[in-house]
C-alpha atoms as a PDB file:
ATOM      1  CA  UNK A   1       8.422  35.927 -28.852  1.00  0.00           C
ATOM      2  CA  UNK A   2      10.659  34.998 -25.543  1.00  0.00           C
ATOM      3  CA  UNK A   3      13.904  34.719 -25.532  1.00  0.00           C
ATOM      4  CA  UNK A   4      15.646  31.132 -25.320  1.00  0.00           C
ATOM      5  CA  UNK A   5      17.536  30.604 -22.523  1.00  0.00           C
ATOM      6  CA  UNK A   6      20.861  28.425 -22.476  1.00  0.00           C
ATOM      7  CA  UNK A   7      19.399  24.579 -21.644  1.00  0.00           C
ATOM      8  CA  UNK A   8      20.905  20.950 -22.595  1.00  0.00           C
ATOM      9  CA  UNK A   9      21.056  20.654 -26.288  1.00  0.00           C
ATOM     10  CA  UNK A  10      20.972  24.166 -26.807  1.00  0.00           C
ATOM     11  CA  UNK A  11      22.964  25.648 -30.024  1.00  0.00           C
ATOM     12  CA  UNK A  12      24.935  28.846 -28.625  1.00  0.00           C
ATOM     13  CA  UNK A  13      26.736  30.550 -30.091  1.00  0.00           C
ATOM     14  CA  UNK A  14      29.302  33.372 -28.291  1.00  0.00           C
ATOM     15  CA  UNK A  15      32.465  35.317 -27.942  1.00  0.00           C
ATOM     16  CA  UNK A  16      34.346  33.985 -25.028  1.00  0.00           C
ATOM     17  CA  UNK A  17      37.861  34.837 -22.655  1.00  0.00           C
ATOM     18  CA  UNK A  18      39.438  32.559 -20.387  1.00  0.00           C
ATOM     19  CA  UNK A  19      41.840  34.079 -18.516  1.00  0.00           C
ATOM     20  CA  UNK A  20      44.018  33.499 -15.333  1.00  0.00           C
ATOM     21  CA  UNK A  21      42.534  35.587 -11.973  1.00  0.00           C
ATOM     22  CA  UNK A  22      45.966  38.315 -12.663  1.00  0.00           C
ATOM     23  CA  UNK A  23      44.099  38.809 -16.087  1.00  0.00           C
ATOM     24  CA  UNK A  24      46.749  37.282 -18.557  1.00  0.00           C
ATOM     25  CA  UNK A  25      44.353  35.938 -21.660  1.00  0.00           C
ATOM     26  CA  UNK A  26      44.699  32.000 -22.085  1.00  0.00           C
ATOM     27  CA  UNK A  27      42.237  31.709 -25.214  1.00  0.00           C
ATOM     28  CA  UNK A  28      40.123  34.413 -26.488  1.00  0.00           C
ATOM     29  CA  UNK A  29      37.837  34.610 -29.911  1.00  0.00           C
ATOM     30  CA  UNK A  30      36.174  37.938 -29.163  1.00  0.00           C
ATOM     31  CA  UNK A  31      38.788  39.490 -31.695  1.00  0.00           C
ATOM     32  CA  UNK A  32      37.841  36.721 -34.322  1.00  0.00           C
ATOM     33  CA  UNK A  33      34.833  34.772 -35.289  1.00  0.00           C
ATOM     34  CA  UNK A  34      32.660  33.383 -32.058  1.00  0.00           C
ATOM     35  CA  UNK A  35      32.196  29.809 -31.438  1.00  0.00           C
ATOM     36  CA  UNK A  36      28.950  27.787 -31.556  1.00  0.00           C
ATOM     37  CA  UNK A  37      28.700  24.524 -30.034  1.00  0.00           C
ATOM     38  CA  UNK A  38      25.711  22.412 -28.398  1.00  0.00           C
ATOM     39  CA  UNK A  39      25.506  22.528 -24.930  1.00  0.00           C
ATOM     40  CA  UNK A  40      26.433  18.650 -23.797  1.00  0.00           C
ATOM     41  CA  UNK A  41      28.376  18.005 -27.042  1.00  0.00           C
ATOM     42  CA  UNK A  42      31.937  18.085 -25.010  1.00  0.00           C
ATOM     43  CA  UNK A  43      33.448  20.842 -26.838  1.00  0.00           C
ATOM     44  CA  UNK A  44      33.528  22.421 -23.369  1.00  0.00           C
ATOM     45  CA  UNK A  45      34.315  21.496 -20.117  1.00  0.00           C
ATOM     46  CA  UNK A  46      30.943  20.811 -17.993  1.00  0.00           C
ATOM     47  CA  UNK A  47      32.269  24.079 -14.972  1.00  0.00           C
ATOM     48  CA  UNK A  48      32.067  25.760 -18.691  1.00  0.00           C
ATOM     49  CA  UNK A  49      29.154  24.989 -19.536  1.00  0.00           C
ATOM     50  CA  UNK A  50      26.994  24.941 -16.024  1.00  0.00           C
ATOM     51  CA  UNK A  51      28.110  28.107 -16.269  1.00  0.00           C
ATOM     52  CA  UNK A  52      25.923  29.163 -18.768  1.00  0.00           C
ATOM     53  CA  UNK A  53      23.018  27.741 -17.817  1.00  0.00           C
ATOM     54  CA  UNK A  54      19.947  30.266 -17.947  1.00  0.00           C
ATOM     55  CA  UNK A  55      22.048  32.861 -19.846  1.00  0.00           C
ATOM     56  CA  UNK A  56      20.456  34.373 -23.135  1.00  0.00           C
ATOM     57  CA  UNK A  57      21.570  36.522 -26.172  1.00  0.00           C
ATOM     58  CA  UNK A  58      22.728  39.382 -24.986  1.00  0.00           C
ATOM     59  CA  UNK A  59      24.041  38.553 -21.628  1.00  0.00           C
ATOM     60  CA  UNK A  60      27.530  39.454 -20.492  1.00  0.00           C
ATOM     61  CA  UNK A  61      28.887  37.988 -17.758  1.00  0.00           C
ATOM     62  CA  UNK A  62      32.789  37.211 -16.212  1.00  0.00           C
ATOM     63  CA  UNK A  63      32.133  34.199 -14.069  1.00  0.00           C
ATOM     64  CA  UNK A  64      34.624  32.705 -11.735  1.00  0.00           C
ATOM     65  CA  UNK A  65      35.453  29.069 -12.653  1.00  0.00           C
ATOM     66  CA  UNK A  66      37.234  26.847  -9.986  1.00  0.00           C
ATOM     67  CA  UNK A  67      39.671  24.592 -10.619  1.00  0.00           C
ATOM     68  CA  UNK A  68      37.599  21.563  -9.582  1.00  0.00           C
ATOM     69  CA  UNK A  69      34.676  23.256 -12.378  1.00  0.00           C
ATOM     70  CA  UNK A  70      37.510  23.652 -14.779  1.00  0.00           C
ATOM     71  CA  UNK A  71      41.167  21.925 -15.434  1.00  0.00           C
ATOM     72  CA  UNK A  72      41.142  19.801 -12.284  1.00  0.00           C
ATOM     73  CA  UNK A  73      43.422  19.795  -9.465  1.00  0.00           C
ATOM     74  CA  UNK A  74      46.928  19.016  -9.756  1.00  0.00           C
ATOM     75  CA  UNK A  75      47.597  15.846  -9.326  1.00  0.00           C
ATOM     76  CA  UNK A  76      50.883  14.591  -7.496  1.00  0.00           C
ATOM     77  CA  UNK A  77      50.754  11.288  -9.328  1.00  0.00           C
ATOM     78  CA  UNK A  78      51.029  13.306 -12.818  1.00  0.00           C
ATOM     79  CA  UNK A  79      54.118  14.169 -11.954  1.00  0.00           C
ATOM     80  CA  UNK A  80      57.124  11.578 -12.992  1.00  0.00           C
ATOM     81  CA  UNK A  81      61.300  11.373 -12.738  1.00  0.00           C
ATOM     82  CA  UNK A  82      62.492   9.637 -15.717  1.00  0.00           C
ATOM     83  CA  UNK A  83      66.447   8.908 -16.205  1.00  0.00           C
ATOM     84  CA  UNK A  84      68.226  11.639 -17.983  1.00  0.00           C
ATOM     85  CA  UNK A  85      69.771  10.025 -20.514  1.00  0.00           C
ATOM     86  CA  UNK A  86      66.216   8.884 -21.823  1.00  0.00           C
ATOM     87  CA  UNK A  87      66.400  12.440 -23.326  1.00  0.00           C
ATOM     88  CA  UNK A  88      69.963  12.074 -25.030  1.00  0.00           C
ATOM     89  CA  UNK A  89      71.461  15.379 -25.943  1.00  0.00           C
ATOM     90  CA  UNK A  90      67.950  17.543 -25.761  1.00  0.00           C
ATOM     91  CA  UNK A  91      68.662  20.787 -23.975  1.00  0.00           C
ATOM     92  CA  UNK A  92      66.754  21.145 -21.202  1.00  0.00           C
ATOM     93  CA  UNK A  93      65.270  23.531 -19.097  1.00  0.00           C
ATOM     94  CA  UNK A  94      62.208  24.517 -16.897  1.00  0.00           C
ATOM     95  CA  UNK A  95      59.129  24.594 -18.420  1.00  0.00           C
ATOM     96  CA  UNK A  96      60.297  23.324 -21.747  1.00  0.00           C
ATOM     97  CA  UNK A  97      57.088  21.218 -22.991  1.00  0.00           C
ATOM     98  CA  UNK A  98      58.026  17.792 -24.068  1.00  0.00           C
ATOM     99  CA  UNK A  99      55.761  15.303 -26.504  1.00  0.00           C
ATOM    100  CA  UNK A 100      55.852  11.462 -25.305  1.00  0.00           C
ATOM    101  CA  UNK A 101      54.286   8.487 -27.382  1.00  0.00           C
ATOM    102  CA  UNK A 102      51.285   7.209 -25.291  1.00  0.00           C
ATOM    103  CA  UNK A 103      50.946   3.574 -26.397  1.00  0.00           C
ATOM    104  CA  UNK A 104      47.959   4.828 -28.911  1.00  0.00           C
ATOM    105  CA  UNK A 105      49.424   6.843 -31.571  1.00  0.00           C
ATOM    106  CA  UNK A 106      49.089   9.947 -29.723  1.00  0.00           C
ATOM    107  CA  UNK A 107      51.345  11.939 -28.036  1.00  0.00           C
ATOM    108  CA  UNK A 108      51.249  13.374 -24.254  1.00  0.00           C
ATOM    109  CA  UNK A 109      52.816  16.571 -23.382  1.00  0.00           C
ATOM    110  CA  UNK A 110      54.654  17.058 -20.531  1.00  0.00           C
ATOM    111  CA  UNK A 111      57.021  19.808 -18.676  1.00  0.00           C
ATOM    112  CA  UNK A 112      59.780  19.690 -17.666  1.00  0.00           C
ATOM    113  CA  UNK A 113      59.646  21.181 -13.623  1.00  0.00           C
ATOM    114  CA  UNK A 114      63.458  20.280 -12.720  1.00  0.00           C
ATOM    115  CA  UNK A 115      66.190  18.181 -13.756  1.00  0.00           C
ATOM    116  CA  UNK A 116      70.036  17.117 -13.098  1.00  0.00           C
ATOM    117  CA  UNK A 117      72.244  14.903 -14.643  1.00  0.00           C
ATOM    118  CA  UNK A 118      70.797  11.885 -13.285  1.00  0.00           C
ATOM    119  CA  UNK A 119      66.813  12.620 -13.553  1.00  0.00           C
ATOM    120  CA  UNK A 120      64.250  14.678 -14.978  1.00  0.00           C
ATOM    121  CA  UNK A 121      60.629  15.582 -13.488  1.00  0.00           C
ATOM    122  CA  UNK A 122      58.061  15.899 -16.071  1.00  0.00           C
ATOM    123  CA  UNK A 123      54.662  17.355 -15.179  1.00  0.00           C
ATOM    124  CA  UNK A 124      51.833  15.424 -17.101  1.00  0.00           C
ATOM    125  CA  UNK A 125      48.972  17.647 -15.307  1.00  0.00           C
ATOM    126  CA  UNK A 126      46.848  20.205 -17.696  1.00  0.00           C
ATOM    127  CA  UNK A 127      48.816  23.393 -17.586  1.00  0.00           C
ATOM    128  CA  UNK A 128      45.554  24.650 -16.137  1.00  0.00           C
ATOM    129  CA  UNK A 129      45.234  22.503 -13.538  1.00  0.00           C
ATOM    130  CA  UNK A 130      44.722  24.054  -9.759  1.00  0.00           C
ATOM    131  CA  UNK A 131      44.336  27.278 -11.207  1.00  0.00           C
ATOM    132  CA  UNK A 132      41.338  29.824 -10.592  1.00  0.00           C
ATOM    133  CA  UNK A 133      40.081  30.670 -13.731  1.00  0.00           C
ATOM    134  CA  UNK A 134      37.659  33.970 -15.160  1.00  0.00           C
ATOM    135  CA  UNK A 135      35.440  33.220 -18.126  1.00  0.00           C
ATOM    136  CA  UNK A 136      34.296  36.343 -19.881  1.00  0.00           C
ATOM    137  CA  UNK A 137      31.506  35.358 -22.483  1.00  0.00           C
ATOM    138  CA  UNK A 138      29.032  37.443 -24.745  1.00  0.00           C
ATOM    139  CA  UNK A 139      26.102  34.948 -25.760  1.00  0.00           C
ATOM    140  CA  UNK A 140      25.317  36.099 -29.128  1.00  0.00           C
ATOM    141  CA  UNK A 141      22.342  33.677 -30.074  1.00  0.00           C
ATOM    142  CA  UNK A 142      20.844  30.493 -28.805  1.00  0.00           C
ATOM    143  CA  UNK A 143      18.833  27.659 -30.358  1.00  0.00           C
END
């Protein structure tokens, strides 16, 4: 019997690594249970799952992922100066992450990148985005 290869609407299932090009780990299962999803169901990002695409059980691979394949590139327009006081007596500093209502019962993080006593810049851009990624997966089955 031949081995499935990774298609649309395949079921895989793997252990998987993203991590930054110095080799910091951003998410990794391979020390927990692996994931399954269906290729096209969203769960990843499409640079994700091209990726993948031909791969069987058993492969191993570290593939590079763009950021254009992955997160996106920054985008200046993400980035906003809001008035200080909009923050009242909240201790700031770089890089603190900051939730804002979104008009739909969600909530948007942002960073904070600088502020003074007049304004704060908040970066609304993935904290991924513009960065080279590696993605380090072990397909374990496909369906």
């Amino acid at each position: 019997m031949s081995q499935q290869t990774i298609v649309p609407d395949a079921t895989v299932t793997l252990h998987f690594a993203i991590k930054l090009t110095d080799g910091q780990v951003i998410d990794s299962n391979f020390e927990s249970a692996p994931a399954t999803f269906v290729v096209g169901d969203g769960q990843l990002l499409d640079g994700f799952e091209n990726a993948l695409l031909g791969m069987q059980a058993g492969d191993e691979a570290v593939i590079d992922i763009l950021p254009e394949q992955g997160f996106g590139m920054s985008n200046p327009s993400n980035m906003q100066r809001l008035p200080r006081k909009q923050f009242g007596d909240m201790a700031l500093e770089p890089g603190l992450v900051v939730s804002f209502a979104d008009g739909s019962d969600s909530e948007l993080p942002g960073v904070v990148t600088e502020f003074d006593e007049r304004m704060v810049t908040i970066d609304f851009n993935h904290p991924l985005a513009g960065k080279n990624l590696k993605f380090e997966v072990k397909i374990l089955t496909v369906e």
